[in-house]
N, C-alpha and C. Protein backbone atom coordinates (compact mmCIF):
# COMPACT_ATOMS: atom_id res chain seq x y z
N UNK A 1 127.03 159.67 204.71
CA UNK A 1 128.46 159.50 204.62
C UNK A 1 128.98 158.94 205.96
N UNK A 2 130.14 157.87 205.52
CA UNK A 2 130.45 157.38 206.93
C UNK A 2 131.84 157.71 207.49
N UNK A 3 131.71 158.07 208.55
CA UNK A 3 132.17 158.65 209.66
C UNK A 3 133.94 158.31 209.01
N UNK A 4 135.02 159.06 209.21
CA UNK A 4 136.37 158.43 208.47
C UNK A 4 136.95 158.09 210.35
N UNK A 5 136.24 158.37 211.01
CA UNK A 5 136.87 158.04 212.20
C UNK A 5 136.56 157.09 213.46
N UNK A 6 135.85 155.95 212.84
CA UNK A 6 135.17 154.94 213.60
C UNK A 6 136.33 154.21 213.81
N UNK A 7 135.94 153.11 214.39
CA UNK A 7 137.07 152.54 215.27
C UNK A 7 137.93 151.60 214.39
N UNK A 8 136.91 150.86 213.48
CA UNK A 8 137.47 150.40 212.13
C UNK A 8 138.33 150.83 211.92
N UNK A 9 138.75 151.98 210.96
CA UNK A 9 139.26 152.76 210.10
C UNK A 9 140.84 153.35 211.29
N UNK A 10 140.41 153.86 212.03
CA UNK A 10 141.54 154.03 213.31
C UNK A 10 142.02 152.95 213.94
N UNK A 11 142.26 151.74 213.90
CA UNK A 11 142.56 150.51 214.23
C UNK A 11 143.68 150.28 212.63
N UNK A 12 143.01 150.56 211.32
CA UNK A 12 144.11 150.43 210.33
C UNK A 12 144.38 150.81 210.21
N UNK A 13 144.60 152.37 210.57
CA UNK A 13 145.61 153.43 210.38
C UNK A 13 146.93 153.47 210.96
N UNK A 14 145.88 152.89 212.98
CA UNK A 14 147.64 152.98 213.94
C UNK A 14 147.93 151.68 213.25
N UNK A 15 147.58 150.77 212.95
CA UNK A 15 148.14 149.47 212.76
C UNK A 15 149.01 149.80 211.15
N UNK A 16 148.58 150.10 210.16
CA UNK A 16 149.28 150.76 209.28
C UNK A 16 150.75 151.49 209.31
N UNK A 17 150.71 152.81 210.24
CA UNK A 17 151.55 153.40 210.77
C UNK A 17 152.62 152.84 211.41
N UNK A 18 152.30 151.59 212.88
CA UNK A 18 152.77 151.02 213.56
C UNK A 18 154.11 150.29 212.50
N UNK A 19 153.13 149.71 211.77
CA UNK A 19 153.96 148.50 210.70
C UNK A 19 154.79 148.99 210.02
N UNK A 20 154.99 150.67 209.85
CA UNK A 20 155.87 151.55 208.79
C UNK A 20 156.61 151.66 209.77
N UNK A 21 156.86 152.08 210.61
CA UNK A 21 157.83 152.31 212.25
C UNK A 21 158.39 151.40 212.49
N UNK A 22 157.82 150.31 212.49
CA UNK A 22 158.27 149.02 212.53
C UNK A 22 159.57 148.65 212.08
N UNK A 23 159.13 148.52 210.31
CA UNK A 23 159.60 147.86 209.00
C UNK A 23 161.13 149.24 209.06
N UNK A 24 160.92 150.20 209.24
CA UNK A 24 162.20 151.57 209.44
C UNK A 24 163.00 151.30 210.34
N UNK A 25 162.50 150.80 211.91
CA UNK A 25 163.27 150.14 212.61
C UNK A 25 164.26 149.47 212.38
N UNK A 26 163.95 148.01 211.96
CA UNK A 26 164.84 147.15 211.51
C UNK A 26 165.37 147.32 210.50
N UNK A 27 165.04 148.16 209.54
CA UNK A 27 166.25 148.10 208.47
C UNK A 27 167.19 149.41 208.62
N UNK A 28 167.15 149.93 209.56
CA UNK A 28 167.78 151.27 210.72
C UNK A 28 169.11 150.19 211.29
N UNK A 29 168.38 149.51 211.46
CA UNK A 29 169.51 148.85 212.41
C UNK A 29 170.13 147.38 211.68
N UNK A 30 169.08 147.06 210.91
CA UNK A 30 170.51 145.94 209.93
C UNK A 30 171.53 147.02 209.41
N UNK A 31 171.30 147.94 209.14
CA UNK A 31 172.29 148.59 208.27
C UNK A 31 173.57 149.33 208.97
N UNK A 32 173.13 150.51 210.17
CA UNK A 32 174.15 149.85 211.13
C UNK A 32 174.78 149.31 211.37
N UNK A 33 174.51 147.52 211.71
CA UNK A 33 175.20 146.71 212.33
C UNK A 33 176.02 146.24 211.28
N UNK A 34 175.37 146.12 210.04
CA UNK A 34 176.13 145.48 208.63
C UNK A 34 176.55 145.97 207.86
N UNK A 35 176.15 147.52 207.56
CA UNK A 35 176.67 148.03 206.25
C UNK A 35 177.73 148.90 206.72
N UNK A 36 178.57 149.01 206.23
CA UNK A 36 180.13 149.59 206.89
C UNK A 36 180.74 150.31 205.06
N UNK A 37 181.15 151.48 204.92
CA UNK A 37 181.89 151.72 204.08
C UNK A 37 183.41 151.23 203.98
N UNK A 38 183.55 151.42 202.83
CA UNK A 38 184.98 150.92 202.66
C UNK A 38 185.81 151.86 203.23
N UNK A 39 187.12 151.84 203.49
CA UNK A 39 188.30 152.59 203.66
C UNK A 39 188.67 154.01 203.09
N UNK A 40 188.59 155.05 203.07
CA UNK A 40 189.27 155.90 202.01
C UNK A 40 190.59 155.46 201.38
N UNK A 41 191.15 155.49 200.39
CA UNK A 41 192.24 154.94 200.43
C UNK A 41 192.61 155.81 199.03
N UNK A 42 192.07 156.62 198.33
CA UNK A 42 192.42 157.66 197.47
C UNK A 42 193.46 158.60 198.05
N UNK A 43 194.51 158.48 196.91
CA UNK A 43 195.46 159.43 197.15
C UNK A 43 196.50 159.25 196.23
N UNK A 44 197.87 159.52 197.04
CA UNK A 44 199.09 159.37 195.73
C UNK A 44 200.43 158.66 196.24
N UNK A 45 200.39 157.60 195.40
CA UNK A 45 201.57 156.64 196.26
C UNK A 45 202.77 156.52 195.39
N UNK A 46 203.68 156.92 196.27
CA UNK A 46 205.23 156.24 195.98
C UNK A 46 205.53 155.20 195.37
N UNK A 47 206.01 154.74 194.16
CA UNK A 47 206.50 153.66 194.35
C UNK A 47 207.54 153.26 194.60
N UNK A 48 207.84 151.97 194.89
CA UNK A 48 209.38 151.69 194.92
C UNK A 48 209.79 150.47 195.08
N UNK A 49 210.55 149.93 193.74
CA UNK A 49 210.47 148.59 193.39
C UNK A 49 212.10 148.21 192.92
N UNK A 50 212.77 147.19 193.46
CA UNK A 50 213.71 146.91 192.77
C UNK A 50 214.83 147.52 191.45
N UNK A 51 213.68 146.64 190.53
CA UNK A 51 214.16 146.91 189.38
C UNK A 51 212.71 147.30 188.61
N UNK A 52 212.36 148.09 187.66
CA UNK A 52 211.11 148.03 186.99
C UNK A 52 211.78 147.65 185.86
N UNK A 53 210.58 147.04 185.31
CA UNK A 53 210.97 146.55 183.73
C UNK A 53 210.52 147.40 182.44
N UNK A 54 211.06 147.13 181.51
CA UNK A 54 211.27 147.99 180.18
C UNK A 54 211.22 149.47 180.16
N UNK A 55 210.16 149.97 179.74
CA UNK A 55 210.06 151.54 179.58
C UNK A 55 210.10 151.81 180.90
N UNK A 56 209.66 151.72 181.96
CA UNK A 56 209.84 151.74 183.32
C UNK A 56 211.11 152.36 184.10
N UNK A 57 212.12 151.40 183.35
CA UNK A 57 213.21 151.04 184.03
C UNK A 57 213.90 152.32 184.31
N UNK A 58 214.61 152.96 185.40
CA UNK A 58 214.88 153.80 185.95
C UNK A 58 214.22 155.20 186.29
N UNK A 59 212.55 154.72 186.19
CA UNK A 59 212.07 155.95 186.34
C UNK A 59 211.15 156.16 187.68
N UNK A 60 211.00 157.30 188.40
CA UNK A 60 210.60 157.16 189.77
C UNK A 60 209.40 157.52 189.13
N UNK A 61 208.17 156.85 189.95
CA UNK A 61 206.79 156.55 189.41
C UNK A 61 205.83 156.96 190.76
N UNK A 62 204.73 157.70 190.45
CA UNK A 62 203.74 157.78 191.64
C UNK A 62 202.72 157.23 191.02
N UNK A 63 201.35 156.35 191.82
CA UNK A 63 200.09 156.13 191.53
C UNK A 63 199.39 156.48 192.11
N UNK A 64 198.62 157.32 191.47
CA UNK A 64 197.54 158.57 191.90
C UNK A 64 196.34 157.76 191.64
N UNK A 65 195.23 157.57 192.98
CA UNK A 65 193.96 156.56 192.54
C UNK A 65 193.12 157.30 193.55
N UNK A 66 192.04 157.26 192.54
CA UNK A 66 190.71 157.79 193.18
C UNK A 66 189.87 156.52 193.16
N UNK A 67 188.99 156.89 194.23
CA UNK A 67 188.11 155.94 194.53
C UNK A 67 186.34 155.95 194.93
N UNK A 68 185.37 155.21 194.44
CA UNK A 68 184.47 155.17 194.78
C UNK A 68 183.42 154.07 195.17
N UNK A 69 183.82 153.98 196.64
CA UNK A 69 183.16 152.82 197.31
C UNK A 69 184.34 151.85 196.74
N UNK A 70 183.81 150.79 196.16
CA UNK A 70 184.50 149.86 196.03
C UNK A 70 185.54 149.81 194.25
N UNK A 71 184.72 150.64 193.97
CA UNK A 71 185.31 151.18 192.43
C UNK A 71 186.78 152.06 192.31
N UNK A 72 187.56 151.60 191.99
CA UNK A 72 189.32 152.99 191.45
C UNK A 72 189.09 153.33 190.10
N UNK A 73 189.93 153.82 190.31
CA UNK A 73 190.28 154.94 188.94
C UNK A 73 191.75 154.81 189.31
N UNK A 74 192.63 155.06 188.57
CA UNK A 74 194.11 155.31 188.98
C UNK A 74 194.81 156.16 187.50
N UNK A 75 195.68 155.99 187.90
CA UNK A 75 197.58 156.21 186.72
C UNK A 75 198.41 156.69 187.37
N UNK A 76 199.49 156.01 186.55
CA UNK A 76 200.84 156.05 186.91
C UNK A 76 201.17 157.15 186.37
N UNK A 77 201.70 157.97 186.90
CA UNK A 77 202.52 159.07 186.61
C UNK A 77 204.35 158.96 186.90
N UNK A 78 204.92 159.59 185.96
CA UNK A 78 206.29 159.46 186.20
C UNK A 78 206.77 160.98 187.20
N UNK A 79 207.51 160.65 187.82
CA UNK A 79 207.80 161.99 188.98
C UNK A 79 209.06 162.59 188.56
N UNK A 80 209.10 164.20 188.37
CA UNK A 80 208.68 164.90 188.58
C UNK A 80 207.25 165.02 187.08
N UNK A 81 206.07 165.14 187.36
CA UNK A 81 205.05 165.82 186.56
C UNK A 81 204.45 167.13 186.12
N UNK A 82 204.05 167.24 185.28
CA UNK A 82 203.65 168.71 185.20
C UNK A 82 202.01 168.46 185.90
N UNK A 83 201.63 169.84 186.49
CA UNK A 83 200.33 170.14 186.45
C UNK A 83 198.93 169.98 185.70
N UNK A 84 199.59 170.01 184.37
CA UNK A 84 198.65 169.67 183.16
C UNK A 84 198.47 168.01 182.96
N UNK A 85 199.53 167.35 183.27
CA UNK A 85 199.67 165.79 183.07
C UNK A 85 198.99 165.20 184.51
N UNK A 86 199.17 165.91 185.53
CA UNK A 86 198.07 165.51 186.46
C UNK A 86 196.68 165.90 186.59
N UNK A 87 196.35 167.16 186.07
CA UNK A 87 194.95 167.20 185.43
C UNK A 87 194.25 166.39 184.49
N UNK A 88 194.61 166.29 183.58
CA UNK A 88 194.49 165.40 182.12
C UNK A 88 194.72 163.31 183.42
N UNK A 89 195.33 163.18 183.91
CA UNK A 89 195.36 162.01 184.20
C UNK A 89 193.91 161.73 185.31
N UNK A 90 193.59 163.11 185.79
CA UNK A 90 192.35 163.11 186.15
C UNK A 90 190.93 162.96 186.13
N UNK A 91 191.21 163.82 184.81
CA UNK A 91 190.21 163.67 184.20
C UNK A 91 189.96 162.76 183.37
N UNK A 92 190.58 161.75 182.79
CA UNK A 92 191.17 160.84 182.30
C UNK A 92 191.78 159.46 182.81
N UNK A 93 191.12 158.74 183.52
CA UNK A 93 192.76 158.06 184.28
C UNK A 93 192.28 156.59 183.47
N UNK A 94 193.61 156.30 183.36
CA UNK A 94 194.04 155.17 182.30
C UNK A 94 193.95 153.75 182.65
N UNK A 95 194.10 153.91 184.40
CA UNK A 95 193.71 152.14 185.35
C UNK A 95 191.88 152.22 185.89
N UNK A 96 191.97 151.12 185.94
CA UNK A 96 190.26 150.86 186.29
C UNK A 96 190.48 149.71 187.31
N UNK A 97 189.62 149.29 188.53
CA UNK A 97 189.70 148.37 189.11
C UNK A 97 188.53 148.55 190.45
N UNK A 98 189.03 147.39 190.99
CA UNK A 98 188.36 147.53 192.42
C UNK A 98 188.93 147.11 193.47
N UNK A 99 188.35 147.26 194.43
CA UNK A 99 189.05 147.63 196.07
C UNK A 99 187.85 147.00 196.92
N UNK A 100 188.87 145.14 196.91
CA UNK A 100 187.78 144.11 198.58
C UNK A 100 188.97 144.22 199.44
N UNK A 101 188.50 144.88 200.59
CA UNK A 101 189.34 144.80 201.38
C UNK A 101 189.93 143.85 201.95
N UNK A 102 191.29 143.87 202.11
CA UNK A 102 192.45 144.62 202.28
C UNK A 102 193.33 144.49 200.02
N UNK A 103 192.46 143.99 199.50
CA UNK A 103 193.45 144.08 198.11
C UNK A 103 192.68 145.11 197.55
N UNK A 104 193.69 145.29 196.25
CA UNK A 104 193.41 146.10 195.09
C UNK A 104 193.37 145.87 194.36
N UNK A 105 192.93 145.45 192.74
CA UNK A 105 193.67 145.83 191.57
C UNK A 105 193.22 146.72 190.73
N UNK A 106 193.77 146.77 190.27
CA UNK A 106 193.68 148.01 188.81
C UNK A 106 194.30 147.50 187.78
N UNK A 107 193.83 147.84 186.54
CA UNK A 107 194.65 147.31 185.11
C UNK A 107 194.24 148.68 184.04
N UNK A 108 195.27 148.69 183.18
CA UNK A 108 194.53 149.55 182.18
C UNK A 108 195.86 149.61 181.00
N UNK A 109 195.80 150.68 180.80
CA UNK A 109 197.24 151.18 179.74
C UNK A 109 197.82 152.08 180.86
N UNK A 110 199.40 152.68 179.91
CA UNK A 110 200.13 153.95 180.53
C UNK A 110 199.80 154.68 179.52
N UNK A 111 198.88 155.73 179.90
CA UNK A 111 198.87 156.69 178.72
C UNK A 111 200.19 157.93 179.41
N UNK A 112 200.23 158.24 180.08
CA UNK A 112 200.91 159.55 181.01
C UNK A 112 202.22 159.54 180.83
N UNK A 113 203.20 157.98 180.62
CA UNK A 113 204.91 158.02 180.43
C UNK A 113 204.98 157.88 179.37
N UNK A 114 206.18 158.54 179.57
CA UNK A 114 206.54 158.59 177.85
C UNK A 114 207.59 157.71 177.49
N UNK A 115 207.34 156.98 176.62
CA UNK A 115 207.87 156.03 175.96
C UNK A 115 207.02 154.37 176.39
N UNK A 116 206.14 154.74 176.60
CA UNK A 116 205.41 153.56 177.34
C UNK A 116 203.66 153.94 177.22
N UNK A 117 203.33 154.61 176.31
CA UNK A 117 202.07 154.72 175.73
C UNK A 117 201.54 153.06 175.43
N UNK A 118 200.12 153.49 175.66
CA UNK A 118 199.43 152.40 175.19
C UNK A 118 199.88 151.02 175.66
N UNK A 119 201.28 150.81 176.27
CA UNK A 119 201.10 149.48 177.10
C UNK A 119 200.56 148.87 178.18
N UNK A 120 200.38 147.84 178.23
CA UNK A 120 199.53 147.04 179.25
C UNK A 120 199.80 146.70 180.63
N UNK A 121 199.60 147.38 181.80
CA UNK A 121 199.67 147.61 183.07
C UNK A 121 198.53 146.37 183.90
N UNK A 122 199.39 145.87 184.79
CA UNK A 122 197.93 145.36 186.03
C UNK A 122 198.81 145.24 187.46
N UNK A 123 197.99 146.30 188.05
CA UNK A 123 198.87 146.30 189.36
C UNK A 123 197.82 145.27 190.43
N UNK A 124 198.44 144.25 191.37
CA UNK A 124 197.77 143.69 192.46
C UNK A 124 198.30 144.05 194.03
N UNK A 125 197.46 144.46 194.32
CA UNK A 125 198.03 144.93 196.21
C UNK A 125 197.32 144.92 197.11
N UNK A 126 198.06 144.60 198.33
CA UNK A 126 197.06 144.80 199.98
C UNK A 126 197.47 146.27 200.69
N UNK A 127 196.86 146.75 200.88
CA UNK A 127 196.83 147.93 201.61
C UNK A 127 196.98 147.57 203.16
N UNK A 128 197.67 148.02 203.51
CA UNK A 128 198.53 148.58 205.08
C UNK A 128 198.16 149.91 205.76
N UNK A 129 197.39 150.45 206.29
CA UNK A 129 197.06 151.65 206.27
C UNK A 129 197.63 152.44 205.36
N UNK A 130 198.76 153.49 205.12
CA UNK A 130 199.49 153.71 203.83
C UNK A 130 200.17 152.67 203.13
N UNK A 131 200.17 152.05 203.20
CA UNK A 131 201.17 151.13 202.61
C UNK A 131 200.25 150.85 201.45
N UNK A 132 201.00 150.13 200.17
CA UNK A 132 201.18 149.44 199.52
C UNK A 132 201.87 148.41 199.34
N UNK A 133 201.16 147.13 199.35
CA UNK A 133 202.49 146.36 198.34
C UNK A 133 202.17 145.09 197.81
N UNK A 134 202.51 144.95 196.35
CA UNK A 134 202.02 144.07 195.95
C UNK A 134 202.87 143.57 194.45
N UNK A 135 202.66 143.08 193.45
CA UNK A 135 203.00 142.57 191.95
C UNK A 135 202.84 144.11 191.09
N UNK A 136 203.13 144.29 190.17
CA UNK A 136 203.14 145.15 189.36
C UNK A 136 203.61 144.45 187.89
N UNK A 137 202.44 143.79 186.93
CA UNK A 137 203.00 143.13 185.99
C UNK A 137 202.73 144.41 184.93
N UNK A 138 203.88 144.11 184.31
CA UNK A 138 203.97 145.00 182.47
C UNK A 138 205.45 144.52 182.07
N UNK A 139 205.19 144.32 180.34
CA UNK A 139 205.70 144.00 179.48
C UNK A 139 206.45 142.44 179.62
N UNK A 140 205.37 141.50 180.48
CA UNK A 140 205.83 140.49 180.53
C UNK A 140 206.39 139.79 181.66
N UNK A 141 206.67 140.65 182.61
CA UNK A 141 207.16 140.55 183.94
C UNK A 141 206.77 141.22 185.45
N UNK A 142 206.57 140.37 185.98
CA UNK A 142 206.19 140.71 187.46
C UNK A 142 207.13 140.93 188.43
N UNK A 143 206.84 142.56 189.06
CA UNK A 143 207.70 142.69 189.95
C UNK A 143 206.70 143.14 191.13
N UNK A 144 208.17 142.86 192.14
CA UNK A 144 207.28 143.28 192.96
C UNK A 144 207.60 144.55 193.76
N UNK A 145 206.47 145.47 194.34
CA UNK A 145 207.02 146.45 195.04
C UNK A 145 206.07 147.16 195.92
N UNK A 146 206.53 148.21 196.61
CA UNK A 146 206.18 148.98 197.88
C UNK A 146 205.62 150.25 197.49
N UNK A 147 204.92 150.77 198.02
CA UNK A 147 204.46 152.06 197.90
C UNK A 147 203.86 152.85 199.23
N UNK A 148 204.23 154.04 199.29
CA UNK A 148 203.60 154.74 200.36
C UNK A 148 202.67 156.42 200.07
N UNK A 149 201.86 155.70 201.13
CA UNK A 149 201.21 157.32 200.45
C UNK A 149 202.11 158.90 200.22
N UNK A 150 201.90 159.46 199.86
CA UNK A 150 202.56 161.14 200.03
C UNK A 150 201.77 162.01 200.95
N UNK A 151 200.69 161.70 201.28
CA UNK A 151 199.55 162.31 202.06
C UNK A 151 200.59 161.69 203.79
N UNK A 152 200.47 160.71 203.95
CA UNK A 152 201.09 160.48 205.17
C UNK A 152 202.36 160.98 205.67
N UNK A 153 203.28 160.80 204.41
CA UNK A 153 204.33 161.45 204.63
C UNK A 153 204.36 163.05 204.56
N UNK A 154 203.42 163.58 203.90
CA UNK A 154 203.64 164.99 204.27
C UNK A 154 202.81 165.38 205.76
N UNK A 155 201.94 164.75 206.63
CA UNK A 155 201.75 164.96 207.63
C UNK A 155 202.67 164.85 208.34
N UNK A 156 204.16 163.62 208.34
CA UNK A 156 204.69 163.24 209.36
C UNK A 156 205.71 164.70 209.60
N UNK A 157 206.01 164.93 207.96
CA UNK A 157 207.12 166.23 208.04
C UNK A 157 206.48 167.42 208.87
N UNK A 158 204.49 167.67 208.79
CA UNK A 158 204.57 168.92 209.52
C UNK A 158 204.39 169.43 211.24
């Protein structure tokens, strides 16, 4: 039987090894230098727009959006909400989109207001650290408007 430790065999091992250390190295450090996560940017924003159009129209609106990596989830909720309508919009949420930084969009239905089921929503926006602001098209018309987080503003109050 031959020896597992001749010079052969220990020459491809460190050299083996070496090349795994190696190859971990550099992709240690492309990733580092290049791979960067996105922003958090999940939370619950204000809106506040002019005029909103149709079922909309005079109602104060928050958009609650979760996020993953580059993937949202959202809905519009009308303010004041119940507890149950923000659970259910949770577990549930009615916008879908994605997030290249600095824009957004999302599109989906309003399932959550009432009188505005099942219509067709597509919000477009650049993010500002809290900020929002961007188009908000439904029922035919584009408006435009502002939004701010509630997360920021309840830090500033405490």
């Amino acid at each position: 039987m031959k020896s597992l430790f001749s010079a052969k065999w220990l020459a491809f091992y460190g050299s083996t090894i070496a090349f795994v250390i190696a190859l971990f190295s550099v992709v240690t450090n492309y990733g580092e230098a290049n791979l960067k996560a996105q922003p958090k940017i999940s939370g619950r924003y204000k809106i506040t727009a002019a005029k909103l159009p149709g079922c909309l129209k005079g109602k104060d609106l928050v958009l609650s959006i979760e996020q993953s990596g580059v993937y949202l989830n959202g809905s519009l909720l009308e303010i004041p909400h119940s507890t149950q309508e923000q659970t259910a919009a949770k577990k549930k949420p009615s916008l879908m989109g994605k997030f290249r930084q600095p824009n957004l969009e999302l599109s989906g239905k309003l399932a959550q207001i009432q009188g505005c089921e099942n219509s067709d929503i597509s919000i477009q926006s650049t993010i500002d650290q809290t900020n929002l602001k961007g188009k908000l098209n439904f029922d035919n018309t584009a408006v435009n408007f502002s939004a701010k987080s509630e997360e920021s503003s309840e830090s500033i109050k405490k």
